[in-house]
Protein backbone atom coordinates (compact mmCIF):
# COMPACT_ATOMS: atom_id res chain seq x y z
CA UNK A 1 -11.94 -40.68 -44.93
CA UNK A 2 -14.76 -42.48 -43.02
CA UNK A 3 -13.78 -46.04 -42.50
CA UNK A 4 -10.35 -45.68 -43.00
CA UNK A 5 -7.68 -46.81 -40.35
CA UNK A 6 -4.66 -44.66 -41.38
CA UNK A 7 -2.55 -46.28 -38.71
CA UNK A 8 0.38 -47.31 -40.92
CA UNK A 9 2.64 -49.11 -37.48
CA UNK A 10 2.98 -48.11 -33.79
CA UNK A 11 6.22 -48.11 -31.64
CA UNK A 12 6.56 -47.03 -28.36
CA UNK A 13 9.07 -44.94 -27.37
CA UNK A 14 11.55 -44.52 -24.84
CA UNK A 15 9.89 -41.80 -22.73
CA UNK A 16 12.74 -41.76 -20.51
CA UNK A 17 11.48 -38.12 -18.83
CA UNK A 18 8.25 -36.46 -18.32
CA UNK A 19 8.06 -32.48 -18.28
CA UNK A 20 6.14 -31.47 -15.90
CA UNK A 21 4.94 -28.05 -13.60
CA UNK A 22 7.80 -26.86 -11.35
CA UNK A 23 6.88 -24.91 -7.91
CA UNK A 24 10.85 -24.38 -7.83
CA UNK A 25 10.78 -20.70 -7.71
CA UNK A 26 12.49 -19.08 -11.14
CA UNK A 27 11.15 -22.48 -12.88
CA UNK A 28 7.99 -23.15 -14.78
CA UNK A 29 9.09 -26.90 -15.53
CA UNK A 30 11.24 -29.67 -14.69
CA UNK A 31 12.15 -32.96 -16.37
CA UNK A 32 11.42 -36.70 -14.11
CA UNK A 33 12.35 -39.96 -14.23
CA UNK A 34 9.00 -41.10 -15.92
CA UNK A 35 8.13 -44.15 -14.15
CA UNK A 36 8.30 -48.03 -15.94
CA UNK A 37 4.42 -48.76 -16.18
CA UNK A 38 4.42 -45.46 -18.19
CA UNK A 39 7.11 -46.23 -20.36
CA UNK A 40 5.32 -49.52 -20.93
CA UNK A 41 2.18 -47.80 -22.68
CA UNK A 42 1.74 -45.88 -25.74
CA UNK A 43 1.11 -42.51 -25.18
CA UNK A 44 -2.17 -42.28 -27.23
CA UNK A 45 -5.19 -44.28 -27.94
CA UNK A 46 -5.53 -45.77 -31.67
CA UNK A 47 -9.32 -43.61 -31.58
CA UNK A 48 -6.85 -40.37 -30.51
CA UNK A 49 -4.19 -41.22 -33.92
CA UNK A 50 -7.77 -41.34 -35.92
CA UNK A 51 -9.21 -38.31 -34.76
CA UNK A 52 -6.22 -36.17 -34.73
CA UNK A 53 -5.76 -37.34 -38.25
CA UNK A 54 -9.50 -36.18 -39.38
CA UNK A 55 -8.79 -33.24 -37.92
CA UNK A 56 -5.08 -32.23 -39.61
CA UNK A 57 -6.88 -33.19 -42.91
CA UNK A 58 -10.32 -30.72 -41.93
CA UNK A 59 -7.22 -28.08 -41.45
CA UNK A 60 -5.36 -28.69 -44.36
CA UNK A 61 -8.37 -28.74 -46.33
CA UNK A 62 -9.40 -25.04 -44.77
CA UNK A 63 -6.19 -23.27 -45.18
CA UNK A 64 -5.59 -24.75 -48.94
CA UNK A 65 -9.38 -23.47 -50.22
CA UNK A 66 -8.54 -20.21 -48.23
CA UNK A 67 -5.11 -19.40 -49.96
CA UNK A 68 -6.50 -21.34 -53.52
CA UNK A 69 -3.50 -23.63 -53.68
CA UNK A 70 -2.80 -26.86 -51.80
CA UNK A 71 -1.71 -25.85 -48.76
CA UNK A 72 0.41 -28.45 -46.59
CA UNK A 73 0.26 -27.70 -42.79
CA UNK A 74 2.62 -28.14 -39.75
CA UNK A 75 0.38 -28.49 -36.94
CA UNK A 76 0.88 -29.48 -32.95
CA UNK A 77 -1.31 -30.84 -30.63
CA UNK A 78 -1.36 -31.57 -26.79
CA UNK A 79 -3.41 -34.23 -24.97
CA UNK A 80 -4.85 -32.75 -21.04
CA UNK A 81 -2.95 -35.34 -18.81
CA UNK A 82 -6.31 -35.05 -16.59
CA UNK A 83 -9.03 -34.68 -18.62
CA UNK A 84 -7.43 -36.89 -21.91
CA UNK A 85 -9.17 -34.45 -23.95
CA UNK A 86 -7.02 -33.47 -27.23
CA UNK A 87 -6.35 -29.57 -28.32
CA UNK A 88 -4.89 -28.21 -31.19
CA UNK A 89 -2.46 -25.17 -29.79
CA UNK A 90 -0.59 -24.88 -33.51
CA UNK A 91 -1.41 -24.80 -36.96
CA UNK A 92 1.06 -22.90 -39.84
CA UNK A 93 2.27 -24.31 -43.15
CA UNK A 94 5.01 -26.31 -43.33
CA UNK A 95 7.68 -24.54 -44.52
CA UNK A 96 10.23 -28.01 -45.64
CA UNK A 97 8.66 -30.85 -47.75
CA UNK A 98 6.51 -28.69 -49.67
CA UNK A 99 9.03 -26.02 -50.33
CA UNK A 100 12.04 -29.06 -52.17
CA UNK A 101 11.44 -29.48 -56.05
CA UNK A 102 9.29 -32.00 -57.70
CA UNK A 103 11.72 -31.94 -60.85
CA UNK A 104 14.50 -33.14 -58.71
CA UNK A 105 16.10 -35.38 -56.22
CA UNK A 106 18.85 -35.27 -54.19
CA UNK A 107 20.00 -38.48 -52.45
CA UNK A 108 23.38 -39.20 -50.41
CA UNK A 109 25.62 -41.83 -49.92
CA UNK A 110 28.68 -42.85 -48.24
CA UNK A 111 31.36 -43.94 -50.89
CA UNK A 112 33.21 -46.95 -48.68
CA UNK A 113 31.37 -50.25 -48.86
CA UNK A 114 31.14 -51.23 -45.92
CA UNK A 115 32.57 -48.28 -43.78
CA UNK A 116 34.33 -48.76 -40.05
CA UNK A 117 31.10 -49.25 -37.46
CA UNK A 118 29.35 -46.23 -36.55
CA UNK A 119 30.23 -44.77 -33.00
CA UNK A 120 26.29 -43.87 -32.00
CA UNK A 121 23.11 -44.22 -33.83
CA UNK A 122 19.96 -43.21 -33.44
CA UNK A 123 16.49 -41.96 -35.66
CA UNK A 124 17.39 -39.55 -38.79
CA UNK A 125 15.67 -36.35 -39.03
CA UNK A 126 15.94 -35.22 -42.76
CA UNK A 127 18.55 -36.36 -45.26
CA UNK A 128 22.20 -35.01 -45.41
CA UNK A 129 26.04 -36.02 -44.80
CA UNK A 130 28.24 -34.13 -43.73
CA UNK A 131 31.55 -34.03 -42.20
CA UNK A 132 32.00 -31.64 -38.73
CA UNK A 133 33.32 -30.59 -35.07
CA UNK A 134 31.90 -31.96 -32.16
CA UNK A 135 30.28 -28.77 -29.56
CA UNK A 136 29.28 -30.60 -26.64
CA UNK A 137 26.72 -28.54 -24.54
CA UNK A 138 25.33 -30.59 -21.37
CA UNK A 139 23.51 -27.39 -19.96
CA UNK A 140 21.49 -24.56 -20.89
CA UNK A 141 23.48 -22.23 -19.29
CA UNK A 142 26.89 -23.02 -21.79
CA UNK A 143 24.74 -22.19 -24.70
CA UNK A 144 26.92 -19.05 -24.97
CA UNK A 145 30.13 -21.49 -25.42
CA UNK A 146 28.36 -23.49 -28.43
CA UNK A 147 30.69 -22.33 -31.77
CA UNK A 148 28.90 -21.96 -35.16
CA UNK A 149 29.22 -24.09 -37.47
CA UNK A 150 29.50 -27.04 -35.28
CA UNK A 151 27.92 -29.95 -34.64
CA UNK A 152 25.24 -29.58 -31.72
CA UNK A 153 25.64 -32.55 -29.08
CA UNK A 154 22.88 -32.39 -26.16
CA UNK A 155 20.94 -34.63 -23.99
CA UNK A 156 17.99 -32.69 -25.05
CA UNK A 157 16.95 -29.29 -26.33
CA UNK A 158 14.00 -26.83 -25.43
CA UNK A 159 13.10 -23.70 -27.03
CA UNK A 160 16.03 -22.12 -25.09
CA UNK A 161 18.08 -23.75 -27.43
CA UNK A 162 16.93 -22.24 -30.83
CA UNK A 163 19.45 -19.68 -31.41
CA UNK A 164 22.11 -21.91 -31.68
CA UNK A 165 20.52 -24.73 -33.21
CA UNK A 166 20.58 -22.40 -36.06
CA UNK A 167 23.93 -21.93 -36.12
CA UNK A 168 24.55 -25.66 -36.11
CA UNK A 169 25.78 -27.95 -39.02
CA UNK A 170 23.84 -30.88 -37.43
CA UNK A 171 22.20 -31.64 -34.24
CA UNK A 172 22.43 -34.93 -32.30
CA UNK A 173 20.71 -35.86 -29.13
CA UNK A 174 20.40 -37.95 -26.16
CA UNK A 175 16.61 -38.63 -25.71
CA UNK A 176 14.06 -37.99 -28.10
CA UNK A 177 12.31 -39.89 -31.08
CA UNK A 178 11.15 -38.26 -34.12
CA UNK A 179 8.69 -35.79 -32.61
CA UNK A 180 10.69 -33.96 -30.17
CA UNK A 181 11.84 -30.41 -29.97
CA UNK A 182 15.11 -31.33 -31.39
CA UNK A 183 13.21 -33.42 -34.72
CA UNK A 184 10.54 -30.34 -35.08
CA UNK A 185 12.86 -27.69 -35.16
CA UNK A 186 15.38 -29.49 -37.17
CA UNK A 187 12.77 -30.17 -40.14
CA UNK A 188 12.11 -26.69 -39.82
CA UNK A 189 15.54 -25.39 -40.08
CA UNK A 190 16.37 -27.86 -43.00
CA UNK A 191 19.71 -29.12 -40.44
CA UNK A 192 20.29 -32.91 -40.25
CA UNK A 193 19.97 -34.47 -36.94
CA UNK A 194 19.89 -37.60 -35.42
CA UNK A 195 18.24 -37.85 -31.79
CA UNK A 196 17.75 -40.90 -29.47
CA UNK A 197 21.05 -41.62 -29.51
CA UNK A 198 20.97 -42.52 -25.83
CA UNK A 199 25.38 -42.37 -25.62
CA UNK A 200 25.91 -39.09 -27.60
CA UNK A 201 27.14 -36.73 -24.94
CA UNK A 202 28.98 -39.67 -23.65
CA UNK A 203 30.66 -41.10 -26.51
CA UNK A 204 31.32 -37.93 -28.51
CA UNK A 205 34.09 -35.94 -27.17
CA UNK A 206 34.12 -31.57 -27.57
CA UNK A 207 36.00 -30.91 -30.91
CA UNK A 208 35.80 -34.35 -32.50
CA UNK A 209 35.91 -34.28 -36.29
CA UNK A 210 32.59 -36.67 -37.08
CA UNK A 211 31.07 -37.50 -40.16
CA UNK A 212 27.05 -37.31 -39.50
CA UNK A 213 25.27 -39.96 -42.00
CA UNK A 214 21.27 -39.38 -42.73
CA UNK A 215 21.39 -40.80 -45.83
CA UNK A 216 17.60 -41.34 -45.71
CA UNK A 217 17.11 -44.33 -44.00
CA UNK A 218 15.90 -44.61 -40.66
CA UNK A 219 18.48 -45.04 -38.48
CA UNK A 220 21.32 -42.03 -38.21
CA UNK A 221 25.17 -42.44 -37.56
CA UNK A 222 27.78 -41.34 -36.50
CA UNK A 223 31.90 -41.88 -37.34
CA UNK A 224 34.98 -41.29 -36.35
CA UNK A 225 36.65 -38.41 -38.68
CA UNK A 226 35.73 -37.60 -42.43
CA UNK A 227 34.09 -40.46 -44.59
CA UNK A 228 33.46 -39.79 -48.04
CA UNK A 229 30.49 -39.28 -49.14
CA UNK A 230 28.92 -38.44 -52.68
CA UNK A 231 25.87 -35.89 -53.52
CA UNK A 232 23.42 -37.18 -56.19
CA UNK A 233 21.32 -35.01 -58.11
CA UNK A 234 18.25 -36.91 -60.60
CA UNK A 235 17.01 -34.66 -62.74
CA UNK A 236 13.29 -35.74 -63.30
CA UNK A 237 12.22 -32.96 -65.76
CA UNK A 238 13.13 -34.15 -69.38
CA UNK A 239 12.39 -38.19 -68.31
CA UNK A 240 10.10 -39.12 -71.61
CA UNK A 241 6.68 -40.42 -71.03
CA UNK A 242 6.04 -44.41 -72.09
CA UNK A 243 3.70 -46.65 -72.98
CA UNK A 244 4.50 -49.53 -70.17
CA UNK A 245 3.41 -48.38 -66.80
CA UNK A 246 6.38 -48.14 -64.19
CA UNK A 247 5.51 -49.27 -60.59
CA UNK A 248 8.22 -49.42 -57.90
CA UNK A 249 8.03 -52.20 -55.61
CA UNK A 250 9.98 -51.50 -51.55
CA UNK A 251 10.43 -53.47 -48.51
CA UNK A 252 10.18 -50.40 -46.22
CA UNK A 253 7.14 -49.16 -45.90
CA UNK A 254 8.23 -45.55 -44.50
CA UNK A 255 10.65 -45.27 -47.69
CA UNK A 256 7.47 -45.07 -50.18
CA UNK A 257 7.01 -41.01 -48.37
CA UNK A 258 10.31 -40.66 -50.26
CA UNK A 259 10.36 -42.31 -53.52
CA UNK A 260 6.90 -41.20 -54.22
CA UNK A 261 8.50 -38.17 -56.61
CA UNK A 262 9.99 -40.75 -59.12
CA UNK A 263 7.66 -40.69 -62.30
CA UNK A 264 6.22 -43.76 -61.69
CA UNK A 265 2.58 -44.84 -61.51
CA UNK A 266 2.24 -46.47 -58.20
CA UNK A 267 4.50 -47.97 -55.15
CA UNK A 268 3.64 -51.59 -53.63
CA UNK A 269 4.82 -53.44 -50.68
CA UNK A 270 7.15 -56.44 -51.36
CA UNK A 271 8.54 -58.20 -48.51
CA UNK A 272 8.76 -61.92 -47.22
CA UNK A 273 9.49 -62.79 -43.54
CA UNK A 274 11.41 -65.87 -43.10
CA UNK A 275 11.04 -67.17 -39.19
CA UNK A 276 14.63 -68.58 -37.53
């Protein structure tokens, strides 16, 4: 709405490599080194956040009146490197969030305490455990060796890599923060992933039995062999109406996206910073 600054936080990422034209004959792209005083700066402008924002919700707004029925989208956008001007190439509704249950929620957990430390971490991309086999693929052209079922271990993936990121049990990446190829097409498939990991192809070996942890927090892991884990289902449909309002108080900001579906009516920020 006009005069609202929906920026909730900004964090820059690692933007370790910039795609860019190839002239390499059989190549329409390449991957560089992107240089420090890049990696430095955010990639947009808080007036480019703002206006992509007015115009997701001018979207949303036009497909939901169109089909009659609130209508979440899934839309991508590109920014000219030249010109700075800002295009949308993709809009289609999103086909995860807005397809799980209202009447339900599923949350997982490891069982151990305080389990062994994790052998990589990185950001989580949706919210699973899972226990699985290591399929390290360094290269596009060993996609043919990956083995279904598996766990998918890359530096990076591309739409090249689609096929068998379908037929993976999770997917965990080198580079990447929670817009890249690997986080987009992860959310879409519903598969847990964890990418950023900056050390997974090095520290994961081919064929390791791993336990993959998104338990919905922020930060994914990884662990040696098969943790237990347990799979909690709330049932939310026969919870009773009552007289005294129930408000939910966090400390994590992002977590309110998720705890929103409890009947409650309203979510507040509590949190006290104590300096060293």
């Amino acid at each position: 709405e006009e005069g609202n600054v929906p920026i909730l936080r900004k964090k820059i990422g690692e933007k370790e490599k910039t795609m860019i034209f190839s002239r390499t004959a059989g190549m329409t792209v390449k991957n560089i080194d992107t240089p420090k005083s890049r990696r430095r700066r955010f990639c947009l402008h808080d007036e480019d956040v703002i206006t992509l924002a007015k115009w997701s919700k001018k979207i949303e707004e036009h497909y939901s009146a169109r089909h009659g029925v609130k209508t979440p989208m899934d839309i991508e956008w590109a920014k000219d490197g030249r010109t700075g001007k800002l295009y949308i190439v993709q809009a289609r509704p999103e086909t995860v969030q807005s397809q799980m249950s209202p009447l339900e929620m599923v949350n997982y957990k490891l069982t151990k305490m305080n389990p062994p430390a994790p052998l990589i971490t990185g950001n989580s991309v949706g919210q699973k455990i899972l226990h699985g086999e290591v399929c390290l693929i360094r290269d596009v052209h060993d996609l043919a060796s990956f083995r279904p079922g598996c766990i998918l271990v890359s530096e990076i993936t591309d739409p090249d890599w689609v096929p068998i990121m379908r037929q993976s049990a999770g997917i965990v990446t080198d580079h990447g923060g929670r817009t890249c190829h690997a986080a987009i097409v992860s959310r879409e498939l519903g598969v847990p992933a964890i990418v950023g990991t900056e050390y997974g192809t090095e520290k994961l070996k081919d064929g390791q039995k791993v336990t993959l942890c998104c338990d919905g927090s922020d930060i994914g892991r990884v662990y040696e062999g098969s943790l237990d884990y347990k799979r909690v289902v709330t049932d939310l449909k026969d919870i009773p109406d009552i007289k005294t309002k129930i408000m939910l108080n966090l400390a994590d900001p992002d977590s309110a996206f998720r705890w929103w579906r409890l009947p409650i009516d309203g979510i507040g920020l509590a949190r006290r910073d104590i300096p060293d």
